[in-house]
N, C-alpha and C. Protein backbone atom coordinates (compact mmCIF):
# COMPACT_ATOMS: atom_id res chain seq x y z
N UNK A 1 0.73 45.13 72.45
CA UNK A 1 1.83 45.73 71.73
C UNK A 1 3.04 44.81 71.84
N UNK A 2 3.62 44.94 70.56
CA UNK A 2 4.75 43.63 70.87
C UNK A 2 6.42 44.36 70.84
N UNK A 3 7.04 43.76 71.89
CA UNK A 3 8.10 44.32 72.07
C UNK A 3 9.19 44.30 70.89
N UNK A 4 10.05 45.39 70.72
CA UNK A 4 10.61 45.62 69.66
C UNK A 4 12.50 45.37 70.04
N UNK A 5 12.26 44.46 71.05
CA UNK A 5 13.84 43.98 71.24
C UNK A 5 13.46 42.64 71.47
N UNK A 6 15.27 41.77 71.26
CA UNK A 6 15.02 40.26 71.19
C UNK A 6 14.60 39.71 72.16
N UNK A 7 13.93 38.44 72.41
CA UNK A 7 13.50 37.55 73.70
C UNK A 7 14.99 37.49 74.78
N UNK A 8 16.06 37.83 74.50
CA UNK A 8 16.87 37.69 75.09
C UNK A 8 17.09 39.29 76.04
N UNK A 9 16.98 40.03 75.58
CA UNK A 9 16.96 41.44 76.17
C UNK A 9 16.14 41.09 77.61
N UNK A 10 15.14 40.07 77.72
CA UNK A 10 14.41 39.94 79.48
C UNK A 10 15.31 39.72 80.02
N UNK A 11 16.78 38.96 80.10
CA UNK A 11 17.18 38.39 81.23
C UNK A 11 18.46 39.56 81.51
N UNK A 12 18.49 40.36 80.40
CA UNK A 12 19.46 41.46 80.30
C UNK A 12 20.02 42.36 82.06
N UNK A 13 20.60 41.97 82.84
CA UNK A 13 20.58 42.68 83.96
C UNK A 13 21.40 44.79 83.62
N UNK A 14 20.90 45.52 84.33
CA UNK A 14 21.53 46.42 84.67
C UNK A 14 22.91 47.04 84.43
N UNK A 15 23.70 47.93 83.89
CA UNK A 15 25.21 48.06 83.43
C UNK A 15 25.64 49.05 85.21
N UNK A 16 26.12 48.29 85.86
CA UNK A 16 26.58 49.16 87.40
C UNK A 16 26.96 50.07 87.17
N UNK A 17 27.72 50.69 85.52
CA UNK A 17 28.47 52.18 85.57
C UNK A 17 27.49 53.08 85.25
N UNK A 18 26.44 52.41 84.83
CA UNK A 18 24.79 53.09 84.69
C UNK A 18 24.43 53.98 85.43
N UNK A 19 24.06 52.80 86.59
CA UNK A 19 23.78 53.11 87.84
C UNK A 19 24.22 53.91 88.37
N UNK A 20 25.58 54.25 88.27
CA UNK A 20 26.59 54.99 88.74
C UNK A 20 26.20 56.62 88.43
N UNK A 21 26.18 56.05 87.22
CA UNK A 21 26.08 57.85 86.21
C UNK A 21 24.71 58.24 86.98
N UNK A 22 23.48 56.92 87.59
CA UNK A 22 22.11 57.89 86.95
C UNK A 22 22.42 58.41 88.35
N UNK A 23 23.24 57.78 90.21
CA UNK A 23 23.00 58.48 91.17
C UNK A 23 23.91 59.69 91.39
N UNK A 24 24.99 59.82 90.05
CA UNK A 24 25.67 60.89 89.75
C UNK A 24 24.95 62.22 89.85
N UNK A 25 23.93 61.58 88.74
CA UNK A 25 23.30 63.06 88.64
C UNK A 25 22.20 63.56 89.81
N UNK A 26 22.52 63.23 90.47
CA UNK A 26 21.37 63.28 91.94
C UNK A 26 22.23 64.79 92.49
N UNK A 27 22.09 65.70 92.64
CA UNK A 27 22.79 66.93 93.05
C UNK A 27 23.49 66.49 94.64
N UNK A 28 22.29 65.59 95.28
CA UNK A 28 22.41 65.63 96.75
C UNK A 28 23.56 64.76 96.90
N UNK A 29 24.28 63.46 96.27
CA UNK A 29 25.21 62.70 96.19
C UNK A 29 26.37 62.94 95.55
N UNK A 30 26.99 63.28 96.32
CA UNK A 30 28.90 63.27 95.47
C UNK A 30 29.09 62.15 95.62
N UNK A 31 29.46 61.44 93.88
CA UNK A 31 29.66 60.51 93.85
C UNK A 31 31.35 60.23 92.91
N UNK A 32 32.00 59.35 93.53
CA UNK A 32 33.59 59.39 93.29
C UNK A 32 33.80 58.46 92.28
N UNK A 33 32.28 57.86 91.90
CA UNK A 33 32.92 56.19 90.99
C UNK A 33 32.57 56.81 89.53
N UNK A 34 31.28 58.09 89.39
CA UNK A 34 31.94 58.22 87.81
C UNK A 34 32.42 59.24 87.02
N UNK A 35 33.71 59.27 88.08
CA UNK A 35 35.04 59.72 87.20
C UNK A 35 34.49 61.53 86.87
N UNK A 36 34.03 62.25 87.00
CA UNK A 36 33.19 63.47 87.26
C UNK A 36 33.67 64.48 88.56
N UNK A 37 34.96 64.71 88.28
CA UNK A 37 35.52 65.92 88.99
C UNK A 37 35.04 67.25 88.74
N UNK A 38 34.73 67.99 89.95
CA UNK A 38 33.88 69.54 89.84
C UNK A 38 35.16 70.20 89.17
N UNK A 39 34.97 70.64 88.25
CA UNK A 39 35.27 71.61 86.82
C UNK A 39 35.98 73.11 87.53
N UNK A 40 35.63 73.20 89.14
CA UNK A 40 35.89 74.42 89.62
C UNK A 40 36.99 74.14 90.35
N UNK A 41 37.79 72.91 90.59
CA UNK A 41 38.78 72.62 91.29
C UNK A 41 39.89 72.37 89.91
N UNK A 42 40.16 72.41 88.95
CA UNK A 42 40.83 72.60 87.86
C UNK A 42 41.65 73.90 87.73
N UNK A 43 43.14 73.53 87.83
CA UNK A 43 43.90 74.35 87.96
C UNK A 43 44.13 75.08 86.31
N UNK A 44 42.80 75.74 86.01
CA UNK A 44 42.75 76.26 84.82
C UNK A 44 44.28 76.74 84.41
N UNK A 45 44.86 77.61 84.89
CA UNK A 45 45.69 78.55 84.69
C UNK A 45 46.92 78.09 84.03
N UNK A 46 47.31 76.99 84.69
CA UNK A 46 48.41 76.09 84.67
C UNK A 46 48.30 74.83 83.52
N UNK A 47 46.88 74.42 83.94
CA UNK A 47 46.78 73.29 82.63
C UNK A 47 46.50 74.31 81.19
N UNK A 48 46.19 75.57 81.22
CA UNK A 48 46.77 76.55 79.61
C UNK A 48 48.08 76.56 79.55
N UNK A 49 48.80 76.94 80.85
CA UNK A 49 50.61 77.35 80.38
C UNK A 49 50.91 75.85 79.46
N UNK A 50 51.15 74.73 80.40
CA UNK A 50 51.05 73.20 79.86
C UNK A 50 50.67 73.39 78.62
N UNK A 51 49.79 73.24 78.19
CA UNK A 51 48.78 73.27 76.76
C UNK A 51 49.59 73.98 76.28
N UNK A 52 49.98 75.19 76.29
CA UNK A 52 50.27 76.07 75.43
C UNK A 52 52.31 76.03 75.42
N UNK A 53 52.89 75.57 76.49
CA UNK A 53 54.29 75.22 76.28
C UNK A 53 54.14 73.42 75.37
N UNK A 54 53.57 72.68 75.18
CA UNK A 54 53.46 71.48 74.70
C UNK A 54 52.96 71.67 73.10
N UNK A 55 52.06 72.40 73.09
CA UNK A 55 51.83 72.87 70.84
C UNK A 55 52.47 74.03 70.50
N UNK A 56 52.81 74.72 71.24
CA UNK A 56 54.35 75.91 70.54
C UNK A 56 55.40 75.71 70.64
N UNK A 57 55.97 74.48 71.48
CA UNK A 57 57.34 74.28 70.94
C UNK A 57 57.81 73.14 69.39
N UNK A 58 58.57 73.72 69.08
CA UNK A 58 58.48 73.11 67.59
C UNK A 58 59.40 72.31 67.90
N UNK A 59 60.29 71.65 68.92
CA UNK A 59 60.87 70.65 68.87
C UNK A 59 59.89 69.29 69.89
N UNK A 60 58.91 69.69 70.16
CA UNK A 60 57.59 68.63 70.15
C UNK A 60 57.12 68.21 69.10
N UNK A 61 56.85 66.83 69.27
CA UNK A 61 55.95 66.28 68.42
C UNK A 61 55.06 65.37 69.18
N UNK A 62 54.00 66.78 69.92
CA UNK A 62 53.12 66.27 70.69
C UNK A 62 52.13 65.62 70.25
N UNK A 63 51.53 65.97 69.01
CA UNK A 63 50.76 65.74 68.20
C UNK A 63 50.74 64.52 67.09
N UNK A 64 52.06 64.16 67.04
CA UNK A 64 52.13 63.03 66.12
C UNK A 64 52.89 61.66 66.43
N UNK A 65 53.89 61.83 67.52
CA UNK A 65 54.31 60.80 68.51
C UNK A 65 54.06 59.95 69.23
């Protein structure tokens, strides 16, 4: 069977943020390098007030500035 990428793709090494992501997803490893903060330490409450004082004030132009 003949390979369907260029002769150059053999010497192709590894992308480290790859790597990163695939021991990310390992449950047993907290890992800090990809950028993947637990969702349950998010100061929900506060980043809505924010959100919501930043697109209802009409002397913002959060959106187009």
């Amino acid at each position: 069977m003949s390979s369907k990428f260029a002769e150059r793709m053999n010497v192709v090494k590894p992308s480290a943020i790859r790597e990163l992501l695939r021991l990310g997803a390992d449950p047993q490893i907290i890992s800090f390098g990809g950028g993947y903060p637990d969702p349950a330490y998010f100061p929900r409450t506060e980043l809505a007030q924010a959100y919501k004082d930043v697109l209802t004030d009409p002397a913002r132009h959060s959106l187009s500035d």
